[in-house]
C-alpha atoms as a PDB file:
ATOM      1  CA  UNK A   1       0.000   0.000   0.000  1.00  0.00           C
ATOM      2  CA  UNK A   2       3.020   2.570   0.815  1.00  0.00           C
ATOM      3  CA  UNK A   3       4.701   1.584  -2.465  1.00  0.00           C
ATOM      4  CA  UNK A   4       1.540   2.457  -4.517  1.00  0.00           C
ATOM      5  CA  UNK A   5       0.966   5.452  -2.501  1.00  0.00           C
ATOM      6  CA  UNK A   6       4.017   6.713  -3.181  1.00  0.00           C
ATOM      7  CA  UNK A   7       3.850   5.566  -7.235  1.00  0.00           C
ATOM      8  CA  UNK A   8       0.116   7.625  -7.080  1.00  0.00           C
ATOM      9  CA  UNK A   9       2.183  10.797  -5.237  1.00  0.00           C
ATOM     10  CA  UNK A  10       4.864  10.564  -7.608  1.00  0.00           C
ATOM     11  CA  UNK A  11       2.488  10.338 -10.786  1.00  0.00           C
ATOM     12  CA  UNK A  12       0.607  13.623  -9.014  1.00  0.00           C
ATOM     13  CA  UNK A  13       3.750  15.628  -8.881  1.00  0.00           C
ATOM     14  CA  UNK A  14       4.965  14.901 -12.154  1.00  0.00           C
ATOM     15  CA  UNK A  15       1.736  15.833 -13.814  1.00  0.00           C
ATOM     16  CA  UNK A  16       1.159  18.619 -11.998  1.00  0.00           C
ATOM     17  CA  UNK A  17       4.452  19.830 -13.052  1.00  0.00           C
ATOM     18  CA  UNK A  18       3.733  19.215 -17.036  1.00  0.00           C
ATOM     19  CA  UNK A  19       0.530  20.803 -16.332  1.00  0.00           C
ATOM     20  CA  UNK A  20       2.425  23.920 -15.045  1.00  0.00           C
ATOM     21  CA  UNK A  21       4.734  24.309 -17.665  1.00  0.00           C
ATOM     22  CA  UNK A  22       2.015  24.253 -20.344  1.00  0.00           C
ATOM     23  CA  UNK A  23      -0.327  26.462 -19.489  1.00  0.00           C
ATOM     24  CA  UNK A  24      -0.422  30.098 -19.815  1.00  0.00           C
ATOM     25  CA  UNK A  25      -2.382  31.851 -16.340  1.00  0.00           C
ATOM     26  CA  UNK A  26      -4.638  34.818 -17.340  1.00  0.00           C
ATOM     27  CA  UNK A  27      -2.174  36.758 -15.248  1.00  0.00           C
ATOM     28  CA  UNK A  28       0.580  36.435 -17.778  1.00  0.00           C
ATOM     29  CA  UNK A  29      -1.488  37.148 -20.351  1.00  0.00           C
ATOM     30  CA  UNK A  30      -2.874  40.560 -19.075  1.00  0.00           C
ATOM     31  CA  UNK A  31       1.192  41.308 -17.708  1.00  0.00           C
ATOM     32  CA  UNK A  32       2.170  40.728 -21.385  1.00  0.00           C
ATOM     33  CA  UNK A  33      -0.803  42.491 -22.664  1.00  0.00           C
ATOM     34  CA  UNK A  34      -0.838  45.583 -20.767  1.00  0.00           C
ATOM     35  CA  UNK A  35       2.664  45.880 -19.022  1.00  0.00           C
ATOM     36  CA  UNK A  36       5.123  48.330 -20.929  1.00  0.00           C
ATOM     37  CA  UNK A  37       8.047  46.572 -22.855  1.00  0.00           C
ATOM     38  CA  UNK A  38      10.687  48.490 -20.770  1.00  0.00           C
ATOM     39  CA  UNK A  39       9.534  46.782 -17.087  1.00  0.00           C
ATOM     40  CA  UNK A  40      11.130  44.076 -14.964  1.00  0.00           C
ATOM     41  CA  UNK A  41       7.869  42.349 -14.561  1.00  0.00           C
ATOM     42  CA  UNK A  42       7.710  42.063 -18.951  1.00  0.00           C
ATOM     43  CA  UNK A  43      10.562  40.675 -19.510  1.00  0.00           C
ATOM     44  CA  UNK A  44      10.346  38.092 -16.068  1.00  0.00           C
ATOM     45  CA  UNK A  45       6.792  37.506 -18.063  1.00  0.00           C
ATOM     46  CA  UNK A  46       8.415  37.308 -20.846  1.00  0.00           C
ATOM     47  CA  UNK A  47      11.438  34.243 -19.744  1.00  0.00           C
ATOM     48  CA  UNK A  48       8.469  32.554 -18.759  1.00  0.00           C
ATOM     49  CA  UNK A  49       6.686  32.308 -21.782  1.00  0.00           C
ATOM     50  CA  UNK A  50       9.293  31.413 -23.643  1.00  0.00           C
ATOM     51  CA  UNK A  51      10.196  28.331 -21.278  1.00  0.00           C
ATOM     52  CA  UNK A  52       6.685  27.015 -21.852  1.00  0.00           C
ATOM     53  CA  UNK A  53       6.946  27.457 -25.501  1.00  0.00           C
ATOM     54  CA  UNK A  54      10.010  25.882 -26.111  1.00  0.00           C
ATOM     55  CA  UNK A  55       8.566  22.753 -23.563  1.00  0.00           C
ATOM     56  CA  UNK A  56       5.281  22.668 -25.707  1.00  0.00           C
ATOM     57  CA  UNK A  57       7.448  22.302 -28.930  1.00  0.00           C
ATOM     58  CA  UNK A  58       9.919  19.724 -27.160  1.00  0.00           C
ATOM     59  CA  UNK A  59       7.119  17.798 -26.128  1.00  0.00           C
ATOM     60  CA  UNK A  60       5.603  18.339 -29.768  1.00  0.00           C
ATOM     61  CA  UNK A  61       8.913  16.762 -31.325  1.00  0.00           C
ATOM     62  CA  UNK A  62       8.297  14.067 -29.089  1.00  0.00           C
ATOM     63  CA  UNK A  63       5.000  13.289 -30.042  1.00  0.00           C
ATOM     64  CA  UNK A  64       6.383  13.188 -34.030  1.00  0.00           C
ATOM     65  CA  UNK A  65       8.677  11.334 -33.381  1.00  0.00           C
ATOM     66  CA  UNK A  66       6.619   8.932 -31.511  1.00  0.00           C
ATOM     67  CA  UNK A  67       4.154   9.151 -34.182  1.00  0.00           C
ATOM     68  CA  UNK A  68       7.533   8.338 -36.968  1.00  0.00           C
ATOM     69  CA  UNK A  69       8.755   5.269 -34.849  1.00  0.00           C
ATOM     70  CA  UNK A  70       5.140   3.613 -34.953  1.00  0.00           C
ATOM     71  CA  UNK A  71       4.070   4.492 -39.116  1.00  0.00           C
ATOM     72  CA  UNK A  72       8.031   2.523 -39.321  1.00  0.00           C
ATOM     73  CA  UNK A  73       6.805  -0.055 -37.750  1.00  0.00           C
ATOM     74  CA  UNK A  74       3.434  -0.599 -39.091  1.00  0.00           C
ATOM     75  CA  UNK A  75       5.137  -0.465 -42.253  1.00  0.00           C
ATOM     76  CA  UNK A  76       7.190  -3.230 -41.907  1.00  0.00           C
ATOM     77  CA  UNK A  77       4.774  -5.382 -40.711  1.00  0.00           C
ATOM     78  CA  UNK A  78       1.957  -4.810 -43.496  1.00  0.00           C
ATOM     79  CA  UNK A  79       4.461  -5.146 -46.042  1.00  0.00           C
ATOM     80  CA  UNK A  80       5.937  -8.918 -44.415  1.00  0.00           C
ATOM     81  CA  UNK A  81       2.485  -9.588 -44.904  1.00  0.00           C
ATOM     82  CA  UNK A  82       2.012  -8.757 -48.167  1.00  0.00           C
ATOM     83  CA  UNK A  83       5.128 -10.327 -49.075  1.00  0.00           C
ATOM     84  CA  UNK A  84       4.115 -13.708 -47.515  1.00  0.00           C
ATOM     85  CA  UNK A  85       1.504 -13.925 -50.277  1.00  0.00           C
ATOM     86  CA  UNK A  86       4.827 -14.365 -53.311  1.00  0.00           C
ATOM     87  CA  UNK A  87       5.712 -17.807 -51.343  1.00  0.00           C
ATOM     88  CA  UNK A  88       4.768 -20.691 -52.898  1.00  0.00           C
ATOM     89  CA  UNK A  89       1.255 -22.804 -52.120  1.00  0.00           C
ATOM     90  CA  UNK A  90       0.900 -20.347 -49.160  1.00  0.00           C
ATOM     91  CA  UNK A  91      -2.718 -19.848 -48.572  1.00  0.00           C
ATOM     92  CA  UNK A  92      -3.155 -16.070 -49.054  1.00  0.00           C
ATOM     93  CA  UNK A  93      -6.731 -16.324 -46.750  1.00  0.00           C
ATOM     94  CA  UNK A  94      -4.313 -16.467 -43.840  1.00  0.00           C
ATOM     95  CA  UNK A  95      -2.111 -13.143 -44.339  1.00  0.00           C
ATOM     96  CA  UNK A  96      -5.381 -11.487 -45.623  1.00  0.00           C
ATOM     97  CA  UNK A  97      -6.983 -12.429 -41.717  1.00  0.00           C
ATOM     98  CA  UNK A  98      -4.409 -11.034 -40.059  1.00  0.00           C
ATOM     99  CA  UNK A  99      -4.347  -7.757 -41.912  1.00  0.00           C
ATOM    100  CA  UNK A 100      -7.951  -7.720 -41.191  1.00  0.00           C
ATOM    101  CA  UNK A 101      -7.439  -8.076 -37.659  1.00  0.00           C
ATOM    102  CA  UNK A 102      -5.129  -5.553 -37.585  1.00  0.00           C
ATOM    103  CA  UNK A 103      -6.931  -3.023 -40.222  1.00  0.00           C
ATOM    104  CA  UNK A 104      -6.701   0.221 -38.055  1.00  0.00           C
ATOM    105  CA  UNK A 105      -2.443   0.175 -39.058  1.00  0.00           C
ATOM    106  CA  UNK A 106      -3.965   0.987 -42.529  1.00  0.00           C
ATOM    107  CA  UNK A 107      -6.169   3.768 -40.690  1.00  0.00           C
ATOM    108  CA  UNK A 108      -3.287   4.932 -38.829  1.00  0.00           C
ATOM    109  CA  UNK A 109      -1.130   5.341 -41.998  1.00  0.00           C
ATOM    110  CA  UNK A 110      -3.914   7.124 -44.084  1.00  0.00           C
ATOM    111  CA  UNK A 111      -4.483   9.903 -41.367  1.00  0.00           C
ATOM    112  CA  UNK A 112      -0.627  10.305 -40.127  1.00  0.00           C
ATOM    113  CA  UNK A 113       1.700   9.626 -43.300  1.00  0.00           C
ATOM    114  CA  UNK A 114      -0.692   8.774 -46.864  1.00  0.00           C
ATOM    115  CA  UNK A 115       1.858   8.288 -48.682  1.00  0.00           C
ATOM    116  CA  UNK A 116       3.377   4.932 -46.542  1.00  0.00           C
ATOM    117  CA  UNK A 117      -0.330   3.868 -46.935  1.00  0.00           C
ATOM    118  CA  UNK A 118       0.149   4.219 -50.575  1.00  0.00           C
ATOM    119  CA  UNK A 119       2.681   2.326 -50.961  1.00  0.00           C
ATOM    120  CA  UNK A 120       1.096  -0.061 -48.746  1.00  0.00           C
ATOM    121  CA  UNK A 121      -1.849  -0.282 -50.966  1.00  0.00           C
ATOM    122  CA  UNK A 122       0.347  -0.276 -54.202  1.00  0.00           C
ATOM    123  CA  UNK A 123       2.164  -3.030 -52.878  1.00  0.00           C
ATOM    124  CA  UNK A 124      -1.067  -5.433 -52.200  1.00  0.00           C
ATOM    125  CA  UNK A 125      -2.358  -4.553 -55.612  1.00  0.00           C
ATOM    126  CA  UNK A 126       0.500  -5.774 -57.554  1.00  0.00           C
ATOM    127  CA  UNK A 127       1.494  -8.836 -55.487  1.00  0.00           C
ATOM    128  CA  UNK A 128      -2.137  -9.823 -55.244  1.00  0.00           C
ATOM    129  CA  UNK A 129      -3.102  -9.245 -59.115  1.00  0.00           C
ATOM    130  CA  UNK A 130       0.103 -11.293 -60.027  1.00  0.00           C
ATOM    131  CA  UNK A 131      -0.682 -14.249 -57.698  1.00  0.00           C
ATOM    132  CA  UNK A 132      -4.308 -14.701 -58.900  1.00  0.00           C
ATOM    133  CA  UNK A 133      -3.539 -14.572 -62.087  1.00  0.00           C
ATOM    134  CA  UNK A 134      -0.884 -17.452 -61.863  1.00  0.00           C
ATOM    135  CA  UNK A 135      -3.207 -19.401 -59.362  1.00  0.00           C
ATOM    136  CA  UNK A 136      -5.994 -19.258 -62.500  1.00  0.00           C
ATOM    137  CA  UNK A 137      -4.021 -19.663 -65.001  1.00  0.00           C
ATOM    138  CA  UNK A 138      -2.463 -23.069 -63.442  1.00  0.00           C
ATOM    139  CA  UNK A 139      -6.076 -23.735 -62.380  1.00  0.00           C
ATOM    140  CA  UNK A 140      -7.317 -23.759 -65.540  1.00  0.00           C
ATOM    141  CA  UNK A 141      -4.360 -25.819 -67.277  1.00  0.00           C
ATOM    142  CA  UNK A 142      -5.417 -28.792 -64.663  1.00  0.00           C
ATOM    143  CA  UNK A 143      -8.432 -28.483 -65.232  1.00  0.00           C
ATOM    144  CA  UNK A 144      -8.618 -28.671 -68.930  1.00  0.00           C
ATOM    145  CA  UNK A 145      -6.617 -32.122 -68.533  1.00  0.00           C
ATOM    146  CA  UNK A 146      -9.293 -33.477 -66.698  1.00  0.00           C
ATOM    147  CA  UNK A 147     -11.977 -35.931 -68.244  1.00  0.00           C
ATOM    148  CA  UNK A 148     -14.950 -34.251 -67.943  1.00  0.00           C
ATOM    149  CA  UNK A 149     -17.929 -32.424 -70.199  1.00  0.00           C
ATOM    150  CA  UNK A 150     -17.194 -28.865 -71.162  1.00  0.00           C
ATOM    151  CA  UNK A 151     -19.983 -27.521 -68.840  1.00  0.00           C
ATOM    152  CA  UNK A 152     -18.890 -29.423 -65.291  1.00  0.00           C
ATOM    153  CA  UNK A 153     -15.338 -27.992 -66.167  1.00  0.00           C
ATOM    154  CA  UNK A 154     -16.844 -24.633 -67.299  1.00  0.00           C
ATOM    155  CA  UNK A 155     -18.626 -24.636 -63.941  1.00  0.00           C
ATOM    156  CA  UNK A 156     -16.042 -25.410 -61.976  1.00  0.00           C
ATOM    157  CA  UNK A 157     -14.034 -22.517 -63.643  1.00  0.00           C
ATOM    158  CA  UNK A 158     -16.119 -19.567 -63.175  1.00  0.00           C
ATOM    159  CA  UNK A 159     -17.376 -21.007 -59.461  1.00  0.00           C
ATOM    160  CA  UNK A 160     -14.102 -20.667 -58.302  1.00  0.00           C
ATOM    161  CA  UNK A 161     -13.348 -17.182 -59.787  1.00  0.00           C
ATOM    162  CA  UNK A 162     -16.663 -15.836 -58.390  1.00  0.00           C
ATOM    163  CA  UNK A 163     -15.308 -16.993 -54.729  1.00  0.00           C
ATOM    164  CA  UNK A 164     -12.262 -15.876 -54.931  1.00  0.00           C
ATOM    165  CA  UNK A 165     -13.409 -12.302 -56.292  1.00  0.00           C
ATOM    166  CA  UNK A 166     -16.479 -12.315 -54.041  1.00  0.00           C
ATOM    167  CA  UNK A 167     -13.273 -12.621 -50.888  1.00  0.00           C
ATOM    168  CA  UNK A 168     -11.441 -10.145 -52.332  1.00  0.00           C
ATOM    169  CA  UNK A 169     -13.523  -7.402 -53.091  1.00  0.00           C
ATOM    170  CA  UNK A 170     -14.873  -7.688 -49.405  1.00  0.00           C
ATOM    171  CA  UNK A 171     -11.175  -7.503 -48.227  1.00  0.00           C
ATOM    172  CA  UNK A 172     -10.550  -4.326 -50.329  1.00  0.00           C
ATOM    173  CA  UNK A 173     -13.728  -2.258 -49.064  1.00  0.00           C
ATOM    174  CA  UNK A 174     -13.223  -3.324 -45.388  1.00  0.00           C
ATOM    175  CA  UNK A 175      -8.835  -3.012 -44.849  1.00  0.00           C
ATOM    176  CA  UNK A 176      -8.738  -0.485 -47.431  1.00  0.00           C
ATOM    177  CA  UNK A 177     -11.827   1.574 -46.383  1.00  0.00           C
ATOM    178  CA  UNK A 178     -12.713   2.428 -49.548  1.00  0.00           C
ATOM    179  CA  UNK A 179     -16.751   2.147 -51.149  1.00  0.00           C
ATOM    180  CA  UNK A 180     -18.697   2.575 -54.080  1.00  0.00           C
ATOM    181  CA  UNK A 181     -16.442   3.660 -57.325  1.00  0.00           C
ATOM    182  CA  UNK A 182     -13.183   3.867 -55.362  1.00  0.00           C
ATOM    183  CA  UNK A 183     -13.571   0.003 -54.198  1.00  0.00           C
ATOM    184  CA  UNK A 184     -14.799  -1.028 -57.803  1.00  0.00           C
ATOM    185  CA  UNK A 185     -11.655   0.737 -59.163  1.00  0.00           C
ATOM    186  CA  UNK A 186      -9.454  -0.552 -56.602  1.00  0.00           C
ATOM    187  CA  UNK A 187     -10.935  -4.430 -57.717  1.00  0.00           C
ATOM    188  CA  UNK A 188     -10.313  -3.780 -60.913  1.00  0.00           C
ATOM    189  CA  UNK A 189      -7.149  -2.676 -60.447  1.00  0.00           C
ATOM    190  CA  UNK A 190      -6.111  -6.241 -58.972  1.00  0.00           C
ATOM    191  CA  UNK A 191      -8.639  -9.031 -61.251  1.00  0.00           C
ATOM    192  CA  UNK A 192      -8.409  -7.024 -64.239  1.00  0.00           C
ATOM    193  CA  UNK A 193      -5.492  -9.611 -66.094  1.00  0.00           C
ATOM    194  CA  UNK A 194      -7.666 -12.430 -64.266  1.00  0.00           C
ATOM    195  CA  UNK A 195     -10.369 -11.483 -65.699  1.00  0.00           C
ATOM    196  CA  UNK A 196      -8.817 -10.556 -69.056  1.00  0.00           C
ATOM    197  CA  UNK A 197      -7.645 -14.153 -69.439  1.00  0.00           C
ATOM    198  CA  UNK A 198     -11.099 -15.221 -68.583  1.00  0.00           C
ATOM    199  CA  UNK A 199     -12.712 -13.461 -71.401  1.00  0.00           C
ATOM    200  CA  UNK A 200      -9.929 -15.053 -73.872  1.00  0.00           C
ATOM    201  CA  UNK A 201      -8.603 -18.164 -72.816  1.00  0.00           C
ATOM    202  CA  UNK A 202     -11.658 -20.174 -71.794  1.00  0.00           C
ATOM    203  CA  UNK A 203     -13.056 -19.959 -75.179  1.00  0.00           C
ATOM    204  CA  UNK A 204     -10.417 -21.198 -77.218  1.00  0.00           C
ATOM    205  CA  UNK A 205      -9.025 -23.644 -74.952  1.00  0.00           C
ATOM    206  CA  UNK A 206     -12.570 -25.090 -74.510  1.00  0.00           C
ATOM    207  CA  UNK A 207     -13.310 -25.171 -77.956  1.00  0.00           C
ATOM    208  CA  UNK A 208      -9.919 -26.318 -79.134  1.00  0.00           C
ATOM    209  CA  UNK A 209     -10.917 -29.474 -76.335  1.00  0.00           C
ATOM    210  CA  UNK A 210     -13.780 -30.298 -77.834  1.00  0.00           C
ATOM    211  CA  UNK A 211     -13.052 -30.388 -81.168  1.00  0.00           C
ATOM    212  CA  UNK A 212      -9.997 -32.355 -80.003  1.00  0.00           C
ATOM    213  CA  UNK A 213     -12.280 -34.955 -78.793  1.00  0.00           C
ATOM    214  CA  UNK A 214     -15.034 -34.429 -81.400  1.00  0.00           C
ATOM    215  CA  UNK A 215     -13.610 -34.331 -85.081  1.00  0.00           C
ATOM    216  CA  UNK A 216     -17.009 -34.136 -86.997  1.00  0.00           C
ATOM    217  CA  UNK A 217     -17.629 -30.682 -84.652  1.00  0.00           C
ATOM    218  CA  UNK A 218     -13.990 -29.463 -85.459  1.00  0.00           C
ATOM    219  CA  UNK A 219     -14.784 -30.339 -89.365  1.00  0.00           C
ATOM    220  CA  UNK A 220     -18.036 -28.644 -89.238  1.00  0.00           C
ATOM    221  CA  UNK A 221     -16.114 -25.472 -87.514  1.00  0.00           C
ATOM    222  CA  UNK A 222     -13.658 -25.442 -90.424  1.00  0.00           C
END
């Protein structure tokens, strides 16, 4: 009880001290205000002030600093995360959760330092557009050497691009923060050569299939 007594005094004093040194009394105020330039009591007024000033901007380069230290940290650890996507078979659901749980360092970064959570963001969007489109395009080069009708595999296909763009448009609008055009952009910005090869490759690949396997359709399509 003594020991936390005197941790509780000592706590008191110390505050009470910052408090002192940061605020300016009305009395100083009307001294500076009204007292002529050429008294004592001015330029006492006057050491004063400046002492509290120059603690206010100490404590201010403090506080930056502070703020410096964590962005540098935050930093570091978004971007190991977004790196752990590049290694190989690593399930990307699990980096994505714990960026999720930790989705105010994103916050942080866009009110303190933007452009750290730029680069943050820029960062996510290439590594992520790259690995999805090697995941589909691997995806789809099993698939097609599977022994099954055109519309199970075409099923299959587009099933799993519609969950894995459903997951990550919902991880975009909530880490990011972003809504409406911004998040549609922002999607884009990652499925768009996904997507491109979707539009392209399926097609031929499926038609070149079956008319591998069907030579009166590949005749008639000649």
């Amino acid at each position: 009880m003594n020991l936390r007594l005197k941790n509780r005094q000592a706590v008191r004093g110390e505050l009470s001290q910052f408090v002192d040194d940061i605020i300016v009394p009305e009395s100083m105020i009307l001294n500076i205000l009204e007292t002529s330039v050429t008294e004592k009591e001015f330029l006492e007024q006057l050491y004063v002030l400046d002492h509290k000033i120059s603690f206010v901007k100490e404590q201010s380069f403090k506080d930056s600093r502070s703020c410096q230290d964590a962005i540098g940290k935050i930093r570091e650890y978004l971007l190991q995360k977004v790196y752990l996507f590049r290694k190989p078979m690593t399930n990307y659901q699990v980096p994505q959760n714990a960026m999720l749980k930790h989705k105010f360092f994103y916050q942080f970064l866009m009110t303190h330092e933007r452009e750290v959570a730029r680069e943050i963001r820029d960062e996510y969007v290439d590594t992520m557009g790259k690995i999805l489109f090697s995941y589909f395009k691997a995806y789809t080069n099993r698939l097609m050497k599977l022994q099954y009708p055109f519309e199970s595999l075409f099923r299959s296909q587009q099933y799993a691009l519609l969950d894995n763009a459903c997951r990550e448009y919902l991880f975009v609008t909530e880490f990011f923060m972003v809504s409406g055009a911004a998040a549609q952009d922002l999607f884009n910005s990652i499925m768009n050569r996904t997507l491109t090869m979707f539009v392209v490759r399926p097609s031929v690949t499926f038609h070149f299939d079956l008319c591998a396997s069907n030579p009166l359709m590949w005749l008639a399509s000649a």
